[in-house]
N, C-alpha and C. Protein backbone atom coordinates (compact mmCIF):
# COMPACT_ATOMS: atom_id res chain seq x y z
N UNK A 1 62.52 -50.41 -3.39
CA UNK A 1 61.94 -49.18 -2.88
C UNK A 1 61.88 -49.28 -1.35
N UNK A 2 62.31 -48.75 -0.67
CA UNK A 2 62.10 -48.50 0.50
C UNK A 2 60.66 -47.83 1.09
N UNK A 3 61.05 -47.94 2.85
CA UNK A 3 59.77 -47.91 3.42
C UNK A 3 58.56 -46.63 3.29
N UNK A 4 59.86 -45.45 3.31
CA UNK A 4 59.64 -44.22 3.57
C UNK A 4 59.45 -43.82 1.82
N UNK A 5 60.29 -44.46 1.10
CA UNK A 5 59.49 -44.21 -0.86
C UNK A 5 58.31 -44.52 -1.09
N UNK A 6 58.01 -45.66 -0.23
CA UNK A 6 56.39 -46.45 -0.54
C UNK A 6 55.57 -45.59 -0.08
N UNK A 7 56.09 -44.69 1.36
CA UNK A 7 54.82 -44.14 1.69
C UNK A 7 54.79 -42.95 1.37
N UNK A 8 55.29 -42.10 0.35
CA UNK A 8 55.59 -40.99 -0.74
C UNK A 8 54.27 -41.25 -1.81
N UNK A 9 53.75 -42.43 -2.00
CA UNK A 9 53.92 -42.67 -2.79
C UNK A 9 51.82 -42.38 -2.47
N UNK A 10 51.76 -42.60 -0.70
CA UNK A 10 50.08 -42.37 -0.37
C UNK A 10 50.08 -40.96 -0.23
N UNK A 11 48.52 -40.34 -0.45
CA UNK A 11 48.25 -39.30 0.38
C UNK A 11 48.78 -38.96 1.19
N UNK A 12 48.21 -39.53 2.23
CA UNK A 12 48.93 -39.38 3.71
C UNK A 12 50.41 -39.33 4.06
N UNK A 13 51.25 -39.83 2.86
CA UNK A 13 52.79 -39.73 2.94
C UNK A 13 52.86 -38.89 2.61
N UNK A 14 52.43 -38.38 1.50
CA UNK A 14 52.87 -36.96 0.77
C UNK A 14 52.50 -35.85 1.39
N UNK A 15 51.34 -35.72 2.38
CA UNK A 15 50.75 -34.79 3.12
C UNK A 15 51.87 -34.47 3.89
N UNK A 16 52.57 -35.74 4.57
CA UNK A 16 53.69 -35.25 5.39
C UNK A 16 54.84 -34.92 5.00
N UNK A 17 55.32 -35.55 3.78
CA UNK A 17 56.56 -34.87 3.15
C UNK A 17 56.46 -33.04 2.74
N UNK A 18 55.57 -33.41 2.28
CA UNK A 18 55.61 -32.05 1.87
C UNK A 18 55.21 -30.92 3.04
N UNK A 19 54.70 -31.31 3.96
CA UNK A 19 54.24 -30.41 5.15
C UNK A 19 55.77 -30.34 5.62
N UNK A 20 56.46 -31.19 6.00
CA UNK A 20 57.93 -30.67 7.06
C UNK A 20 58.62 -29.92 5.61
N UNK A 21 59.07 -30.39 4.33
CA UNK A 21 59.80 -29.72 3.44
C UNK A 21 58.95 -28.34 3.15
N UNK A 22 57.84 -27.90 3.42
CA UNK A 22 57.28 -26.49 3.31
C UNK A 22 57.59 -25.64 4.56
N UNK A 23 57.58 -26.79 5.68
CA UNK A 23 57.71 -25.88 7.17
C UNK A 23 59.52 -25.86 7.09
N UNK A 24 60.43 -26.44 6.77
CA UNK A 24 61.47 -25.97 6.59
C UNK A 24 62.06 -25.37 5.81
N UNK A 25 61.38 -25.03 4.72
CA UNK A 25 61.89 -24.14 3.74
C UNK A 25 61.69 -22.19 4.14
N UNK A 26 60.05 -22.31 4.67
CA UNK A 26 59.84 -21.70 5.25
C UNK A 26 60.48 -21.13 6.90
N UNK A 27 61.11 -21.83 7.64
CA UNK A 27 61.70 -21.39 8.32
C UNK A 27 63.26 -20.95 7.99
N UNK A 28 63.41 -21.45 7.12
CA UNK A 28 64.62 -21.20 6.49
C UNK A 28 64.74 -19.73 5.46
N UNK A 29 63.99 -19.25 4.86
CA UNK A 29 63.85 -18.21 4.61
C UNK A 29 63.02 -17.07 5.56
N UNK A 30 62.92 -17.74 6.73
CA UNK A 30 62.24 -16.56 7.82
C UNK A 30 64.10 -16.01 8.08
N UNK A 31 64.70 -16.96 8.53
CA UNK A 31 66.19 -16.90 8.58
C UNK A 31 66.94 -15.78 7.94
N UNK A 32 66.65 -15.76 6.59
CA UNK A 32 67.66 -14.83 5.83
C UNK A 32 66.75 -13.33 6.28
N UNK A 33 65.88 -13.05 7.09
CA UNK A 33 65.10 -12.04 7.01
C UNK A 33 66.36 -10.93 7.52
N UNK A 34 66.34 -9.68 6.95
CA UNK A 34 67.03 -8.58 7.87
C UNK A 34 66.70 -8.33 9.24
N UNK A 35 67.53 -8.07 9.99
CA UNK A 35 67.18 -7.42 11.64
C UNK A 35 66.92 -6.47 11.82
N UNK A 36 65.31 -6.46 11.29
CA UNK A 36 65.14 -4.71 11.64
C UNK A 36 64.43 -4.57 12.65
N UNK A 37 64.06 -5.38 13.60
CA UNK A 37 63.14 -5.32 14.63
C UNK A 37 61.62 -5.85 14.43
N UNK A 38 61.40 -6.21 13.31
CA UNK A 38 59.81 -6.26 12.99
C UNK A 38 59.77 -7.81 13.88
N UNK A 39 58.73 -7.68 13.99
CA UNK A 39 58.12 -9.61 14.41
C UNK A 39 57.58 -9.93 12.85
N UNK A 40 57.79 -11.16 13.34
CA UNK A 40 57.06 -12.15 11.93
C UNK A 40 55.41 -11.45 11.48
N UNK A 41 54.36 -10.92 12.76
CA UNK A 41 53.18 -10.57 12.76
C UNK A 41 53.47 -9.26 12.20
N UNK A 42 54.22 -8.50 12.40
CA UNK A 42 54.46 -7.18 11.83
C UNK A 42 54.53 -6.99 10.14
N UNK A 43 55.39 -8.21 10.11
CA UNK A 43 55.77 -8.39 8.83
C UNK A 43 54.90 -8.65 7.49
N UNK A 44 54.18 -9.96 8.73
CA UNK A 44 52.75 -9.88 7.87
C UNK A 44 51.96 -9.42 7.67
N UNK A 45 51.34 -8.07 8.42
CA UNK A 45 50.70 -7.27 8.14
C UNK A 45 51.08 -6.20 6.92
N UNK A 46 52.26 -5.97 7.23
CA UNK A 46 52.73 -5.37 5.69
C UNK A 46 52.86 -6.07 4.65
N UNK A 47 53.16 -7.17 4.93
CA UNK A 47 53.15 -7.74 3.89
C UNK A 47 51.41 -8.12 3.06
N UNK A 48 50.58 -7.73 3.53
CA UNK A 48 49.23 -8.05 3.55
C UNK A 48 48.80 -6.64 2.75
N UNK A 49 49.15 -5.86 3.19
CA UNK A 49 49.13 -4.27 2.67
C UNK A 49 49.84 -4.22 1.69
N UNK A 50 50.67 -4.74 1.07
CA UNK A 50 51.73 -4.71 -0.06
C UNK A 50 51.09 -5.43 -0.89
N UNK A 51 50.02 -6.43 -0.83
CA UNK A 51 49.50 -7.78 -1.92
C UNK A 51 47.91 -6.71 -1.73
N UNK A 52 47.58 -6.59 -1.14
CA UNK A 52 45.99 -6.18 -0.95
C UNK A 52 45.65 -4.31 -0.97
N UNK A 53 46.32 -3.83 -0.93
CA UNK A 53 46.34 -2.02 -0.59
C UNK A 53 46.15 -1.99 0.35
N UNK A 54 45.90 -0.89 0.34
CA UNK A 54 45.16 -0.19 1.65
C UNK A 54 43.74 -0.46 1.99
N UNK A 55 43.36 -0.53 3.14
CA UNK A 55 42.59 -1.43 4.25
C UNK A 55 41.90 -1.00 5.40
N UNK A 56 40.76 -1.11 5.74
CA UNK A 56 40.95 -1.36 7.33
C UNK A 56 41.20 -2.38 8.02
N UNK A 57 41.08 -1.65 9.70
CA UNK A 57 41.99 -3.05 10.29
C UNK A 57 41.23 -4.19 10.82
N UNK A 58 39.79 -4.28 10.27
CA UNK A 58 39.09 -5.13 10.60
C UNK A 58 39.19 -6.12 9.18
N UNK A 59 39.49 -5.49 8.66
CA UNK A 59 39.98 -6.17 7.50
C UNK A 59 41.28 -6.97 7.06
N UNK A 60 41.91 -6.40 8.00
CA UNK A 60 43.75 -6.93 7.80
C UNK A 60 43.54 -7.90 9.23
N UNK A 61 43.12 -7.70 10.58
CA UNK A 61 42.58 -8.81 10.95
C UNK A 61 41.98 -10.07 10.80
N UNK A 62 41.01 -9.99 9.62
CA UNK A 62 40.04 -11.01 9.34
C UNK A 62 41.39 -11.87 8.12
N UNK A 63 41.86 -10.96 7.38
CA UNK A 63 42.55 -11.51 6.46
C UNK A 63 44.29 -12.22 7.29
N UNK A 64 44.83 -11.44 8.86
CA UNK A 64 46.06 -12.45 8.87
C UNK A 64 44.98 -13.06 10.42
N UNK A 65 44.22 -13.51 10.47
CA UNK A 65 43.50 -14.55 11.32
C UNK A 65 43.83 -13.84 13.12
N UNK A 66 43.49 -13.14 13.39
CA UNK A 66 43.59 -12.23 14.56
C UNK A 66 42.65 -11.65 15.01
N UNK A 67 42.65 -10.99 16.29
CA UNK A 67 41.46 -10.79 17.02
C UNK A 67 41.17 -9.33 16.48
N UNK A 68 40.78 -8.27 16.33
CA UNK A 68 40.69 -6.91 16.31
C UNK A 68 41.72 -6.54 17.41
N UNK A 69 41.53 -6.58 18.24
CA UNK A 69 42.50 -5.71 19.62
C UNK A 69 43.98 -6.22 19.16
N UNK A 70 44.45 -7.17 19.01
CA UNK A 70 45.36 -7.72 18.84
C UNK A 70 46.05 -6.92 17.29
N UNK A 71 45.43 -6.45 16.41
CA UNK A 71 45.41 -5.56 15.35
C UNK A 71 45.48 -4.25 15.25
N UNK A 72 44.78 -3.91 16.28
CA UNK A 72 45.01 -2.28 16.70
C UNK A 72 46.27 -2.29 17.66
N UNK A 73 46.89 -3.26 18.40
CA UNK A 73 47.99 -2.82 18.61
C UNK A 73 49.31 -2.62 17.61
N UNK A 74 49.08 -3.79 17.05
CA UNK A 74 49.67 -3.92 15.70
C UNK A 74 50.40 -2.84 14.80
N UNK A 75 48.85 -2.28 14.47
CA UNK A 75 49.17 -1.31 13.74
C UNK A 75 49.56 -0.08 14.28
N UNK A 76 49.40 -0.06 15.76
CA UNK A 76 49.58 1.16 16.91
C UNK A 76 51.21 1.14 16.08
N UNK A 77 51.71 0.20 16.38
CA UNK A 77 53.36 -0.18 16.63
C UNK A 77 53.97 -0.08 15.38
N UNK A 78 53.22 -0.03 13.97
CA UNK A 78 53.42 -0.08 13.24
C UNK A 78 53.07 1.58 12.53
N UNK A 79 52.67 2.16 13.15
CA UNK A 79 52.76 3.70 12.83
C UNK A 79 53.20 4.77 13.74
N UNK A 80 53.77 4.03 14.64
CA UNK A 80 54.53 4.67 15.49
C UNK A 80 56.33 4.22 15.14
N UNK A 81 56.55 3.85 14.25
CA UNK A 81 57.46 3.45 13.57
C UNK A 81 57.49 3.94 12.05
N UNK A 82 56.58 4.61 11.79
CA UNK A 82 56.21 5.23 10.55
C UNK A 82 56.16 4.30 9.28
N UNK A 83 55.46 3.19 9.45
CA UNK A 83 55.44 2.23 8.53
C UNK A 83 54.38 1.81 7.63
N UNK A 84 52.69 2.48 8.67
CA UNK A 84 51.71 2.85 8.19
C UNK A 84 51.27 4.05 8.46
N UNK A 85 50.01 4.52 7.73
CA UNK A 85 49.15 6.03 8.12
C UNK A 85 47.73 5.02 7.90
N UNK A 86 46.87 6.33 8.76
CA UNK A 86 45.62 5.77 8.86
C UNK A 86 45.12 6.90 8.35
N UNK A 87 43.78 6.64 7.45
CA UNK A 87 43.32 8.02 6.98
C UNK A 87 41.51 7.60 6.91
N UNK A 88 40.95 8.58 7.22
CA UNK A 88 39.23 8.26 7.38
C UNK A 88 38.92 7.31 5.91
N UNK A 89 37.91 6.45 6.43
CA UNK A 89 37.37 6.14 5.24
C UNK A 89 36.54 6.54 4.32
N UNK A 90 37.01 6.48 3.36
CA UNK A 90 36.23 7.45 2.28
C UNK A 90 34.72 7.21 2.11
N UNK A 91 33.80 6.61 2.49
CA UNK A 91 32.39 6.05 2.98
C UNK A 91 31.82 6.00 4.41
N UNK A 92 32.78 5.57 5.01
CA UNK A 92 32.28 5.11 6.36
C UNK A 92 33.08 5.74 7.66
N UNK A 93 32.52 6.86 7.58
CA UNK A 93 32.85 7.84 9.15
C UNK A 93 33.76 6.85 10.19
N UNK A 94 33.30 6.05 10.38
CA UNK A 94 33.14 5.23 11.90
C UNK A 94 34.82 4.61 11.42
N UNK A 95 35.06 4.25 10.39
CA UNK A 95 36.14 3.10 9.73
C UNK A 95 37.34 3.99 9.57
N UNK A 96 38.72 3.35 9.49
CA UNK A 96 39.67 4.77 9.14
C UNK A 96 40.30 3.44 8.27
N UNK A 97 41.26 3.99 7.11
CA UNK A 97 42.06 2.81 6.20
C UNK A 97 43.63 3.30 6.75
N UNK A 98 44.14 1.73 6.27
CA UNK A 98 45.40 1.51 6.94
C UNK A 98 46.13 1.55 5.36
N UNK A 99 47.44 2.28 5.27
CA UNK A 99 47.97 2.14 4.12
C UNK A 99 49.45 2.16 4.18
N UNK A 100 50.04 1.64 3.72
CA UNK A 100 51.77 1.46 4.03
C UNK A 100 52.44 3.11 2.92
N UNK A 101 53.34 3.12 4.19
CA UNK A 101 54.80 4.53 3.99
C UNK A 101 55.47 4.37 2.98
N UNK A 102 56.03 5.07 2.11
CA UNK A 102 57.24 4.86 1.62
C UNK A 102 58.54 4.00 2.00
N UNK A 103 58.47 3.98 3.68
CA UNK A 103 59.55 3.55 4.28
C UNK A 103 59.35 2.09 4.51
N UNK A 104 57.99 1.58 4.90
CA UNK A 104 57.65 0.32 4.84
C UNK A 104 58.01 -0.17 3.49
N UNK A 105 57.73 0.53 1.94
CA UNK A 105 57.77 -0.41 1.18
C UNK A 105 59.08 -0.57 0.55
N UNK A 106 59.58 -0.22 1.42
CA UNK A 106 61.54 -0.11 1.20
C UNK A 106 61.98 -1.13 2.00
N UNK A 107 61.21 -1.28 2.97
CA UNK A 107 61.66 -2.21 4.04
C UNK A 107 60.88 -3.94 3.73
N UNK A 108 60.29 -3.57 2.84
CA UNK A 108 59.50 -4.66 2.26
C UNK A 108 60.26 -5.62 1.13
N UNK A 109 60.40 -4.68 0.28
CA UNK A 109 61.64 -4.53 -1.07
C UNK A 109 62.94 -5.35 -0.49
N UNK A 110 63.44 -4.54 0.93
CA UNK A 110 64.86 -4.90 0.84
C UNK A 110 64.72 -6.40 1.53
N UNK A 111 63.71 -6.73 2.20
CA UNK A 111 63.62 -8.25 3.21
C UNK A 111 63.31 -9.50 1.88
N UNK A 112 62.35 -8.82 1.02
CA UNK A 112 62.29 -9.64 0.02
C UNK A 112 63.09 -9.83 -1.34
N UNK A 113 63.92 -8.88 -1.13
CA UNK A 113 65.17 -9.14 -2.10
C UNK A 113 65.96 -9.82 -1.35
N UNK A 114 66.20 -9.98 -0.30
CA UNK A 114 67.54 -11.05 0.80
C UNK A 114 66.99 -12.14 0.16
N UNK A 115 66.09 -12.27 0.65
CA UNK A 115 65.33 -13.95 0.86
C UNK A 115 65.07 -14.48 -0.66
N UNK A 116 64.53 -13.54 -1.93
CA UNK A 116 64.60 -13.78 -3.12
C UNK A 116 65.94 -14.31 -3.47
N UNK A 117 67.01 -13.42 -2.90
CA UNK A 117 69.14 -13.73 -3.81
C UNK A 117 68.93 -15.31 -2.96
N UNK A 118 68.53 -15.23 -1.82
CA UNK A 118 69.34 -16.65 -0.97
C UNK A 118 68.57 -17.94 -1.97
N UNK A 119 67.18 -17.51 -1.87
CA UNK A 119 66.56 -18.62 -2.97
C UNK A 119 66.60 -18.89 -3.97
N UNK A 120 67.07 -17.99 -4.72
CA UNK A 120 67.63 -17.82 -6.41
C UNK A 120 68.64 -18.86 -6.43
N UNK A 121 70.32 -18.51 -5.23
CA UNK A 121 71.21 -19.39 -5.02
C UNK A 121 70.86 -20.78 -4.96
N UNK A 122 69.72 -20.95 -4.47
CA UNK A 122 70.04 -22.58 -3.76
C UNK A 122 68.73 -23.24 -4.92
N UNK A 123 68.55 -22.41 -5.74
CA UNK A 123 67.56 -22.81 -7.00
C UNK A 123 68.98 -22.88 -8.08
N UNK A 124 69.67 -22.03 -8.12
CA UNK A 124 70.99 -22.06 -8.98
C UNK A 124 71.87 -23.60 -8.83
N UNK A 125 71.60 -23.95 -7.82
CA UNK A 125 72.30 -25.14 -7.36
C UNK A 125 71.83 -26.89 -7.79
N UNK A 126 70.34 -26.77 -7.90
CA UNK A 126 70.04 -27.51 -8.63
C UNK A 126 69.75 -27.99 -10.22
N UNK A 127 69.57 -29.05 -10.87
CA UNK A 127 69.74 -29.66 -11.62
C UNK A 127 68.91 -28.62 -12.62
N UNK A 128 68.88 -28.23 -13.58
CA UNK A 128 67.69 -27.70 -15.02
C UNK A 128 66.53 -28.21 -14.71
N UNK A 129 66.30 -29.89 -15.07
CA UNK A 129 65.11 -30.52 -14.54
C UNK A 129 64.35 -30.46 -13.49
N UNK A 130 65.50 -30.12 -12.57
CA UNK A 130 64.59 -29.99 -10.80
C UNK A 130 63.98 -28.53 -11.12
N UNK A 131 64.49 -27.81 -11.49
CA UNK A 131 64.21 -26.78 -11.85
C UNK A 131 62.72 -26.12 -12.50
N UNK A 132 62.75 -26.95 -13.25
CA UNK A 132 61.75 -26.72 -14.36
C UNK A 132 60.42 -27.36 -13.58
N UNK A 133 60.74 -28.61 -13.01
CA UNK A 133 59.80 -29.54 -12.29
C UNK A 133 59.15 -27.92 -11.00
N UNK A 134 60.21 -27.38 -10.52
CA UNK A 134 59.47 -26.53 -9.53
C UNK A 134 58.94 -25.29 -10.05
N UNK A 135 59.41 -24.86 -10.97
CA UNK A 135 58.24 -24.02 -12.14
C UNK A 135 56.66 -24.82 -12.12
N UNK A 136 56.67 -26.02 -12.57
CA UNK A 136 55.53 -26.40 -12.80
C UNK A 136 54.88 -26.91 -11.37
N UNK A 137 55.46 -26.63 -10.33
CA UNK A 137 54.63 -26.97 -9.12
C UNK A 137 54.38 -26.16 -8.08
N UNK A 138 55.11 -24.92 -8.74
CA UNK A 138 54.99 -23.51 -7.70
C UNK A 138 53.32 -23.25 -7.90
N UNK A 139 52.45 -23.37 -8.89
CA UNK A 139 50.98 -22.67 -9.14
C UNK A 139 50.40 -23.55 -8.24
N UNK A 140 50.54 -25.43 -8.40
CA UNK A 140 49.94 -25.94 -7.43
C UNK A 140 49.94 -25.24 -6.15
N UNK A 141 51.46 -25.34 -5.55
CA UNK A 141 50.83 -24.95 -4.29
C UNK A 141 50.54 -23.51 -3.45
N UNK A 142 50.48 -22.93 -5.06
CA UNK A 142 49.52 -21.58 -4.77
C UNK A 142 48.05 -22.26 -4.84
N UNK A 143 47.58 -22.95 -5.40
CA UNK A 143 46.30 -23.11 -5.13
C UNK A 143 45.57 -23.88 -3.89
N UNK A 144 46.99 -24.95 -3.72
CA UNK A 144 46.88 -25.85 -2.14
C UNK A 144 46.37 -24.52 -0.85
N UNK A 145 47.31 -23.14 -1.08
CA UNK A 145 46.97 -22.41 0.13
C UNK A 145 46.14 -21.45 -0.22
N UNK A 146 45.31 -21.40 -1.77
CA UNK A 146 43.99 -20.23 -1.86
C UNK A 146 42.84 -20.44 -0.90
């Protein structure tokens, strides 16, 4: 066994294996993204609105880790592109909710169908077993990032 198997084998090894193989997988499917102009922050905000509904933006702030101001531009840019609408809140005068377009969730659809075919492929490529092994370890590390 080698040096770098032994240390697979601690916490602290595995913390790091798996941290660069998550940060490159992940950059690697930022990669296949379409060029539609969005930033990664853009993206995530819709993409936040697509898992959660409709929102305010003190809310889609608190949830992608951002300041408020930094959010209201956000979404400035993001409905001036017709990607969200803002509409009063149904309780609270003061609050308005943020809710994604038709056109956003087309544009949502089509970035996550790229990146779904490219990952399907390179899941097609491996073994049944590897396979099955990442079935059973995809929930873990949904729970590693709850």
């Amino acid at each position: 066994m080698t040096v770098l198997e032994q240390d697979l084998w601690t916490d602290a090894g595995l913390a790091s294996s798996l941290r660069i193989s998550v940060m490159r997988l992940g950059r690697r499917l930022r990669n296949e993204r379409e060029s539609d102009g969005l930033s990664l922050s853009q993206m995530a905000v819709l993409g936040t609105l697509w898992r959660n509904g409709p929102t305010t933006s003190g809310e889609l702030a608190a949830a992608e880790k951002v300041k408020p101001p930094s959010m209201t531009r956000t979404i400035g840019c993001l409905e001036e592109l017709g990607l969200i609408t803002r509409r009063p809140h149904d309780s609270d005068g003061r609050q308005v909710v943020v809710e994604l377009t038709d056109a956003a969730r087309d544009v949502i659809e089509i970035d996550r169908a790229r990146r779904d075919a490219w990952l399907a492929q390179r899941l097609h490529e491996l073994a049944p077993g590897e396979r099955e092994l990442l079935r059973r370890v995809a929930p873990i590390l949904d729970r590693l990032v709850a």
